[in-house]
Protein backbone atom coordinates (compact mmCIF):
# COMPACT_ATOMS: atom_id res chain seq x y z
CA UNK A 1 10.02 -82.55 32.68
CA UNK A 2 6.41 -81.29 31.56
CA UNK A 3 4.12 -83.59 31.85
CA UNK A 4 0.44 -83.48 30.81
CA UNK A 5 -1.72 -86.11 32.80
CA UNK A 6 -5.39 -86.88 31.86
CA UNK A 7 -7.75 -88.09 34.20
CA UNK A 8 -5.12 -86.10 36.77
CA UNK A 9 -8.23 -86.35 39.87
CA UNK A 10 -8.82 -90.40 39.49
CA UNK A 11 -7.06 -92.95 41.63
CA UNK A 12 -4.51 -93.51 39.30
CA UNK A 13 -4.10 -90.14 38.17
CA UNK A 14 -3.99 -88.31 41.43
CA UNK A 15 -1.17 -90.51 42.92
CA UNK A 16 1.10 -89.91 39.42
CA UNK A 17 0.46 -86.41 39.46
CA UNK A 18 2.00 -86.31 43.11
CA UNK A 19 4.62 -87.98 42.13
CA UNK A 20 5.78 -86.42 39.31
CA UNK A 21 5.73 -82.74 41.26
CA UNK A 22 7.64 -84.56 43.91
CA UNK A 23 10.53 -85.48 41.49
CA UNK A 24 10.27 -82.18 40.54
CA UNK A 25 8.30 -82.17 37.19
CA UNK A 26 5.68 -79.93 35.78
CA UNK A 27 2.13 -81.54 35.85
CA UNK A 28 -0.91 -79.80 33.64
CA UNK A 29 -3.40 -82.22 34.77
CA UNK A 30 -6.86 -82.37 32.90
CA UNK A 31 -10.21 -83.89 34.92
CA UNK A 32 -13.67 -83.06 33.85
CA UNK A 33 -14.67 -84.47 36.91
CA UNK A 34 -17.53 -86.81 35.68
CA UNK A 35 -20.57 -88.00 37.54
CA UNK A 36 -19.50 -91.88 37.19
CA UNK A 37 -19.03 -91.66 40.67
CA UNK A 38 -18.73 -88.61 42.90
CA UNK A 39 -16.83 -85.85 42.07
CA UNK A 40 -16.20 -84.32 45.48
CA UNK A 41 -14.12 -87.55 46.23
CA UNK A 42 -12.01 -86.83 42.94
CA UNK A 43 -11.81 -83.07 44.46
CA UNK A 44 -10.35 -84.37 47.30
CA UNK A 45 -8.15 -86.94 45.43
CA UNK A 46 -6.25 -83.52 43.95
CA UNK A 47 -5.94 -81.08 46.82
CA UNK A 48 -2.38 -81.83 47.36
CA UNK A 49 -1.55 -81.19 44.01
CA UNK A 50 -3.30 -77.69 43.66
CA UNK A 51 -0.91 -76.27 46.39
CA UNK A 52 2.07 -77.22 44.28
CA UNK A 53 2.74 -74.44 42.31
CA UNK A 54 4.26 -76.98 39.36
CA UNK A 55 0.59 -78.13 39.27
CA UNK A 56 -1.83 -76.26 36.93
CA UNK A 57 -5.68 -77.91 36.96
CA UNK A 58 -7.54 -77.71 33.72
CA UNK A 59 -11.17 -78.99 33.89
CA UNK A 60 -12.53 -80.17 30.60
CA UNK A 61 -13.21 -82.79 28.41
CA UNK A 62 -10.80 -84.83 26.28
CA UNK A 63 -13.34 -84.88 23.61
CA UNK A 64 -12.93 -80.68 23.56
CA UNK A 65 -10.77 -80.69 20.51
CA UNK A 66 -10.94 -77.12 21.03
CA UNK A 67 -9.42 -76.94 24.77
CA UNK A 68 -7.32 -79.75 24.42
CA UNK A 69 -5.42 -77.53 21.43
CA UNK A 70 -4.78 -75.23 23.40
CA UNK A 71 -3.37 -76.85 26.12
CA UNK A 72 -1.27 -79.12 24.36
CA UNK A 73 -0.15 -76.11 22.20
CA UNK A 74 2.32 -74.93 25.18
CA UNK A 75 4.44 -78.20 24.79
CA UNK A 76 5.01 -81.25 27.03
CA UNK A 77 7.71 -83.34 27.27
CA UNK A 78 5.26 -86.31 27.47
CA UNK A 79 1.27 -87.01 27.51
CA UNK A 80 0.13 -89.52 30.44
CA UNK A 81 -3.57 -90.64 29.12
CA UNK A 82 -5.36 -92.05 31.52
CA UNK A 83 -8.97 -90.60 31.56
CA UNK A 84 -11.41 -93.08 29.92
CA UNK A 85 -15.58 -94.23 31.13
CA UNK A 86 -14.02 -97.43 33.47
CA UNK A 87 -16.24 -99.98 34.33
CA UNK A 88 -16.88 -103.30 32.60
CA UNK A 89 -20.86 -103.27 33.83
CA UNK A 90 -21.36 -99.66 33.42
CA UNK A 91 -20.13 -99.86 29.39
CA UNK A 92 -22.97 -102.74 28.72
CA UNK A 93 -25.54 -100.49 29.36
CA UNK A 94 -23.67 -97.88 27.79
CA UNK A 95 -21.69 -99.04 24.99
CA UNK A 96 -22.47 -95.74 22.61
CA UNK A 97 -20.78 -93.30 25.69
CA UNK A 98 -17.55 -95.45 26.79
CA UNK A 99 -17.22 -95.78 22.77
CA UNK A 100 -17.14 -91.86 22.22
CA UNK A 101 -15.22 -91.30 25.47
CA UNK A 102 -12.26 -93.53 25.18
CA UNK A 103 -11.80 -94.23 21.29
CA UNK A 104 -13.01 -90.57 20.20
CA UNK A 105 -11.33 -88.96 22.95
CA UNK A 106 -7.98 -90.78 22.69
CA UNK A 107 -8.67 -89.97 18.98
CA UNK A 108 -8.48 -86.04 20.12
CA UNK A 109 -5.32 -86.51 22.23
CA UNK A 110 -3.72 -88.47 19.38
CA UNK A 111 -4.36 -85.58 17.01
CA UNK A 112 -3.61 -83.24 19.37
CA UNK A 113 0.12 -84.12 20.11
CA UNK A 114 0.60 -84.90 16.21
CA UNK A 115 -0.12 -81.52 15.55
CA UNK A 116 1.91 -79.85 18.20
CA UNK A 117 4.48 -82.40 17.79
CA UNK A 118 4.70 -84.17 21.03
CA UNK A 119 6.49 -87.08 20.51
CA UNK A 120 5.95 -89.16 23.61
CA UNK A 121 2.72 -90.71 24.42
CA UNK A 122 1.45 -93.31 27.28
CA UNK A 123 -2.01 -94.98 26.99
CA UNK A 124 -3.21 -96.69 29.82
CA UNK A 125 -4.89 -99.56 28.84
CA UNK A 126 -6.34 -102.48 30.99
CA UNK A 127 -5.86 -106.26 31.48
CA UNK A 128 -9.94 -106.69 30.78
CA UNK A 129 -8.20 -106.71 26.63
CA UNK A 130 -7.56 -110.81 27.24
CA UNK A 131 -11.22 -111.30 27.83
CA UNK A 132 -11.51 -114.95 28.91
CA UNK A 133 -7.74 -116.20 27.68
CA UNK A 134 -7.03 -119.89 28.60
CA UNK A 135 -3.22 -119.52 28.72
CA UNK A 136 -2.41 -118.57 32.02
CA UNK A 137 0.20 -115.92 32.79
CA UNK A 138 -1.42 -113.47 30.18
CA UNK A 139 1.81 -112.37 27.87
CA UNK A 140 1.99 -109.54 25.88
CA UNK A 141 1.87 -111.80 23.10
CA UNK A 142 -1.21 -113.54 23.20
CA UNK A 143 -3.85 -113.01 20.84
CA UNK A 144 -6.82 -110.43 22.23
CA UNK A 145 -9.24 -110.28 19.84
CA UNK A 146 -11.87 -111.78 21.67
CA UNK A 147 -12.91 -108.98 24.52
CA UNK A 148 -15.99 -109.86 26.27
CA UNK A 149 -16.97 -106.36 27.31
CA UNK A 150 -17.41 -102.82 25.09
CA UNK A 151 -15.33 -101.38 28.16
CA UNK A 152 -12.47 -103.89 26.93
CA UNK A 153 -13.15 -103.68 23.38
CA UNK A 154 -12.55 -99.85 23.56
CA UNK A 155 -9.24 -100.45 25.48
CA UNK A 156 -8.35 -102.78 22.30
CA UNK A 157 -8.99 -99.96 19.94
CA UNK A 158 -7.12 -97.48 21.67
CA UNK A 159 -3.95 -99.60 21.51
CA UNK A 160 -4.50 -99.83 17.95
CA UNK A 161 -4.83 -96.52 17.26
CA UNK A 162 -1.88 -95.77 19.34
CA UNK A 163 -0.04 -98.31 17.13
CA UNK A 164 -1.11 -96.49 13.93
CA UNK A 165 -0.19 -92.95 14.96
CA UNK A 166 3.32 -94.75 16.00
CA UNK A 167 3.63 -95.79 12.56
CA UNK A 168 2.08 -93.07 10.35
CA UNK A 169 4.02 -90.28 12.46
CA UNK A 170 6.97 -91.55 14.71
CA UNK A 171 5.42 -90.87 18.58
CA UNK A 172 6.80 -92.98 20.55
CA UNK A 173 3.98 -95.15 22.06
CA UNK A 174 3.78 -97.16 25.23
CA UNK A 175 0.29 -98.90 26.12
CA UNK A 176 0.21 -99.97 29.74
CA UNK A 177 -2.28 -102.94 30.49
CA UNK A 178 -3.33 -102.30 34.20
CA UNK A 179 -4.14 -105.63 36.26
CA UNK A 180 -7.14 -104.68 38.92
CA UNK A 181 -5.04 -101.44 40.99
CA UNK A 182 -6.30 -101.30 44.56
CA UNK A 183 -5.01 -98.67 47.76
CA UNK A 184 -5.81 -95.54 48.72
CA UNK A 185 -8.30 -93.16 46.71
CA UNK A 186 -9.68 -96.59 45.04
CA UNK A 187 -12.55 -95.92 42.98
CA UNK A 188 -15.77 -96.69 45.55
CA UNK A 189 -17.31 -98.66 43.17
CA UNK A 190 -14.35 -101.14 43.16
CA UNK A 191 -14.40 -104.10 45.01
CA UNK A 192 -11.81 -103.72 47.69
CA UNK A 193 -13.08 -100.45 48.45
CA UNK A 194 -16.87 -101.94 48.30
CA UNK A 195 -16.32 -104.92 50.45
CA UNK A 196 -14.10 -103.13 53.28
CA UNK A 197 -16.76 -100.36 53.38
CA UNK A 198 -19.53 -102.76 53.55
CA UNK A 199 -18.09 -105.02 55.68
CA UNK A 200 -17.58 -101.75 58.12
CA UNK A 201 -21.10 -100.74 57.79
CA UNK A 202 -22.05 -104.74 58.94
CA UNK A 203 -24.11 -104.91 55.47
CA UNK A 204 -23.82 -108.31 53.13
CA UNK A 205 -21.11 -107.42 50.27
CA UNK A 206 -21.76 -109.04 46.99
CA UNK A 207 -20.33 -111.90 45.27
CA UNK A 208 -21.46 -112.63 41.65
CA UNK A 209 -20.82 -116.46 40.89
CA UNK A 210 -19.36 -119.02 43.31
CA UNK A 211 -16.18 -116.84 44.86
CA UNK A 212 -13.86 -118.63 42.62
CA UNK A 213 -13.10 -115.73 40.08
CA UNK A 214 -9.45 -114.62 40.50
CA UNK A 215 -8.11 -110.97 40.14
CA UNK A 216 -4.76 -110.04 39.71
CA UNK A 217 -4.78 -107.39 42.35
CA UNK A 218 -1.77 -104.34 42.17
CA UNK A 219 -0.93 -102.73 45.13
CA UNK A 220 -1.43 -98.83 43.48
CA UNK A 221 2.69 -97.74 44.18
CA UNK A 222 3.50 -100.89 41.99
CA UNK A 223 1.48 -99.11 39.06
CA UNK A 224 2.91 -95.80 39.58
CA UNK A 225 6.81 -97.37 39.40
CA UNK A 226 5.87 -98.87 36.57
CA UNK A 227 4.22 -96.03 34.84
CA UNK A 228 7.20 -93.99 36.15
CA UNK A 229 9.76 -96.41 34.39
CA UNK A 230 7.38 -96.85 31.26
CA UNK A 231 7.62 -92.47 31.03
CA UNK A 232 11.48 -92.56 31.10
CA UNK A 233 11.78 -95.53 28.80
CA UNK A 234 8.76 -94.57 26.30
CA UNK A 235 10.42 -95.35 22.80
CA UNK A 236 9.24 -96.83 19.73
CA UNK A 237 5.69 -98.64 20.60
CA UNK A 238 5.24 -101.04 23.09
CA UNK A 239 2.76 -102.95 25.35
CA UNK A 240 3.57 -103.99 29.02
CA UNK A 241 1.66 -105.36 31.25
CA UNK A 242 1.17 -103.89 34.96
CA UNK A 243 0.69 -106.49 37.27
CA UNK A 244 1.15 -108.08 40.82
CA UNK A 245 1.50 -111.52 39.23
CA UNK A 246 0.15 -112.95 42.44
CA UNK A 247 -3.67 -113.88 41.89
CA UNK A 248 -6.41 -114.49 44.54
CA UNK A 249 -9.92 -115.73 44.25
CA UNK A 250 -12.70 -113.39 45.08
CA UNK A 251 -13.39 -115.98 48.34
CA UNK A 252 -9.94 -115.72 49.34
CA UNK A 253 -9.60 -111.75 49.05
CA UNK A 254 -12.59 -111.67 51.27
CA UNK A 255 -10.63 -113.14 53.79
CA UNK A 256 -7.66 -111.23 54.08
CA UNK A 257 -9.90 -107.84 54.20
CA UNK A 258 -11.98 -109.38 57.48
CA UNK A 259 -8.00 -110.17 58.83
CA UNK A 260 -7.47 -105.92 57.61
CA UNK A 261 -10.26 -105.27 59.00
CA UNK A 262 -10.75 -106.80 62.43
CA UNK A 263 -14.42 -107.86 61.11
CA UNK A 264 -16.56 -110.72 59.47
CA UNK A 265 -18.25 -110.10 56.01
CA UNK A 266 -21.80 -111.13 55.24
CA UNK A 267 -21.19 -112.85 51.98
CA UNK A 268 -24.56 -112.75 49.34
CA UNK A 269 -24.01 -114.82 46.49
CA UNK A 270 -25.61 -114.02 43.17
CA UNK A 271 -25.53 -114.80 39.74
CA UNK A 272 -22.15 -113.93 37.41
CA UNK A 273 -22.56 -110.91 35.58
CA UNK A 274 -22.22 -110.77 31.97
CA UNK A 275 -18.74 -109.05 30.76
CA UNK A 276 -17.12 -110.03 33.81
CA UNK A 277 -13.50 -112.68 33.24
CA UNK A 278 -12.87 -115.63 34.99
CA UNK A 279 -10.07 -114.54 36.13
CA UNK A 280 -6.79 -112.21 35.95
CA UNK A 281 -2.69 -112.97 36.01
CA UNK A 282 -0.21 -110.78 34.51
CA UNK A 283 3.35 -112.05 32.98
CA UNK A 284 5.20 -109.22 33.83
CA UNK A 285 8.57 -111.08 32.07
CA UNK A 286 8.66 -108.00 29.75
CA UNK A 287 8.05 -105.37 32.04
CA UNK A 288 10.87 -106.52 34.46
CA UNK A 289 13.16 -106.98 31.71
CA UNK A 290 13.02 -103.74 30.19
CA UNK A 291 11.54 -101.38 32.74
CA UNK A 292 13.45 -102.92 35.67
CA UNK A 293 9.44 -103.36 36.96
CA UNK A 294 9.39 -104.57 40.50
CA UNK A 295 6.36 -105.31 41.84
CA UNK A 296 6.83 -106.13 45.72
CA UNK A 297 2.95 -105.05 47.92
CA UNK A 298 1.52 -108.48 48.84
CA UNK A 299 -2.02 -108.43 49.17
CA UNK A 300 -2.02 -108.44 53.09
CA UNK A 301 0.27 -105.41 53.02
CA UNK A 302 -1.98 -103.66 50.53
CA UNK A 303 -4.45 -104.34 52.42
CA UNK A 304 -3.35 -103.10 55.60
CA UNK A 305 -2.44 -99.43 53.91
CA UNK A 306 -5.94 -99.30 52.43
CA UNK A 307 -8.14 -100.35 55.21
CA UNK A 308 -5.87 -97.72 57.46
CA UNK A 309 -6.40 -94.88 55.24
CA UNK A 310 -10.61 -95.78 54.66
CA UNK A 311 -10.72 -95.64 58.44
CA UNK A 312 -9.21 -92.00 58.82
C-alpha cells in the first residue's frame, strides 16, 4: 500500500508513519515543520522513518497547491491528513491562521486527490467539535454545531467539506474525532507532557479552574489501531470517534503522574481559559462495531510508558 501521510513529523503522524513501513507499506510523508513548537523535536520524531527506504520526506506546506500536485500526481492508495495549527488557545489569538491552515489547506488536499483521482481519504478531526455537549458519552450522532473554539470550529468545517467532496465525487471519506492522545513524542505543550516535565523540574504546573475538568485521555497505540482499522475499512463517509472512553479529572490525572513519576506536583490554580470544554468522553459503540476498535492502555499504564521514555 502507498500511503501519503500529512503532518508525517507530529506525534500522531510520526508513530503512523512507523507503522505503516513496518507492515510493509510505502509512506510519502509531508511536514513543513512549523514553529508552533520546536521543530528539532519533530526532526527527531522522524529519524526512524528516514532510514527506511519505503519512507520518502517531503517538506512543504499543504497550502502549496503547487507541491502538493505534484506529489499526489504519483498515486497513493490512500491520503492520511493529519497536519492542521492544533491548539484550542493558540487559534483564539489566531483565528485568521488556523482558518487558512486547516480549512484552506484541507481544501488543497481535497482538490488535490479529486484531480488525480485518489479515492480514499482520512481526515483527522478532534473531539474539541462537541464543544460543551451535555449528553454524556459523546456519539457520533449528536448535534455539533455549537464549537466553542475557532480551533474546533475549523475541525467542523473540514468534516463538512470532506462530506461534500464524498458526495459531489465518490472518495471515500472517513473523519476520525481524536479524544486528548497522550505517550511518547506528545506535543510539549500538552498537558501530560507539561505537568510530568514540570513536575521533574520541581516547578508549580498549572491548573486553569478548580481541577474538576475531565479529559478523555488515549493512550497514542489505541489511536494508531484505530486509524489503522479506519485505513483498511475507509468506504463511503463516515465519522468515528477515537477514544479511551475512560475519563479523569484534571485533579485526578495529576495524581497518577506524581505515582509515574516518583514525585509531588506544585499545583497553581488559575482562572479557566476561554475555549477550553468541561470535559471529554468518547462513545466508541461505532468504532468497535465496525472497526473492531479496541481500546485497552489504562491511564496508569500510559502513564508509565510516557514518563519512562521523557526520562531517557
Amino acid at each position: 500500500m502507498k500511503v501519503l501521510v500529512t503532518g508525517a513529523a507530529g506525534f500522531i503522524g510520526s508513530h503512523l508513519s512507523e507503522w505503516l513501513l513496518a507492515d510493509g507499506s510505502t509512506v510519502i510523508g509531508v511536514d513543513n515543520f512549523d514553529e508552533f513548537y520546536d521543530p528539532n523535536v519533530k526532526r527527531s520524531n522522524i529519524e526512524n522513518c528516514l532510514t527506511n527506504n519505503n519512507f520518502q520526506l517531503i517538506e512543504a506546506d499543504i497550502r502549496d497547491s503547487a507541491v502538493m500536485d505534484e506529489t499526489i500526481a504519483s498515486g497513493f492508495d490512500i491520503i492520511v491528513h493529519l497536519a492542521a495549527r492544533a491548539g484550542v488557545r493558540p487559534s483564539i489569538a489566531n483565528p485568521v491562521l488556523y482558518a487558512d491552515v486547516n480549512i484552506n489547506g484541507t481544501m488543497v488536499l481535497l482538490e488535490t486527490a479529486k484531480k488525480h483521482k485518489i479515492n480514499k481519504f482520512i481526515l483527522a478531526s478532534s473531539s474539541s467539535v462537541y464543544g460543551n455537549n451535555k449528553k454524556v458519552p459523546f456519539s457520533e450522532d449528536d448535534n455539533v454545531d455549537f464549537p466553542i473554539s475557532p480551533y474546533a470550529a475549523t475541525k467542523k468545517a473540514c468534516e463538512l467539506i470532506c462530506h461534500t467532496y464524498h458526495h459531489l465525487y465518490n472518495i471515500d471519506m472517513t473523519c476520525l474525532r481524536y479524544f486528548t492522545v497522550y505517550g511518547p513524542r506528545q506535543r510539549p505543550d500538552l498537558a501530560i507532557h507539561k505537568f510530568a516535565r514540570l513536575i521533574e523540574q520541581d516547578k508549580p504546573i498549572p491548573v486553569f479552574g478548580d481541577g474538576s475538568m475531565m479529559r478523555d485521555f488515549t493512550y497514542i497505540d489505541d489511536i494508531i489501531d484505530g486509524t489503522e482499522a479506519a485505513m483498511r475499512n475507509c468506504s463511503g463517509f463516515n465519522i468515528y470517534n477515537l477514544g479511551e472512553s475512560r475519563p479523569i479529572s484534571v485533579d485526578d490525572l495529576i495524581i497518577e503522574i506524581e505515582k509515574a513519576l516518583g514525585k509531588k506536583a506544585v499545583r497553581q490554580y488559575l482562572p479557566p481559559q476561554p475555549g477550553d470544554v468541561e470535559r471529554t468522553y468518547a462513545d466508541v459503540t461505532k468504532a468497535v462495531e465496525e472497526l473492531g476498535y479496541n481500546p485497552s492502555t489504562q491511564i496508569q499504564d500510559g502513564l508509565k510508558k510516557f514518563t519512562n521514555w521523557l526520562r531517557n
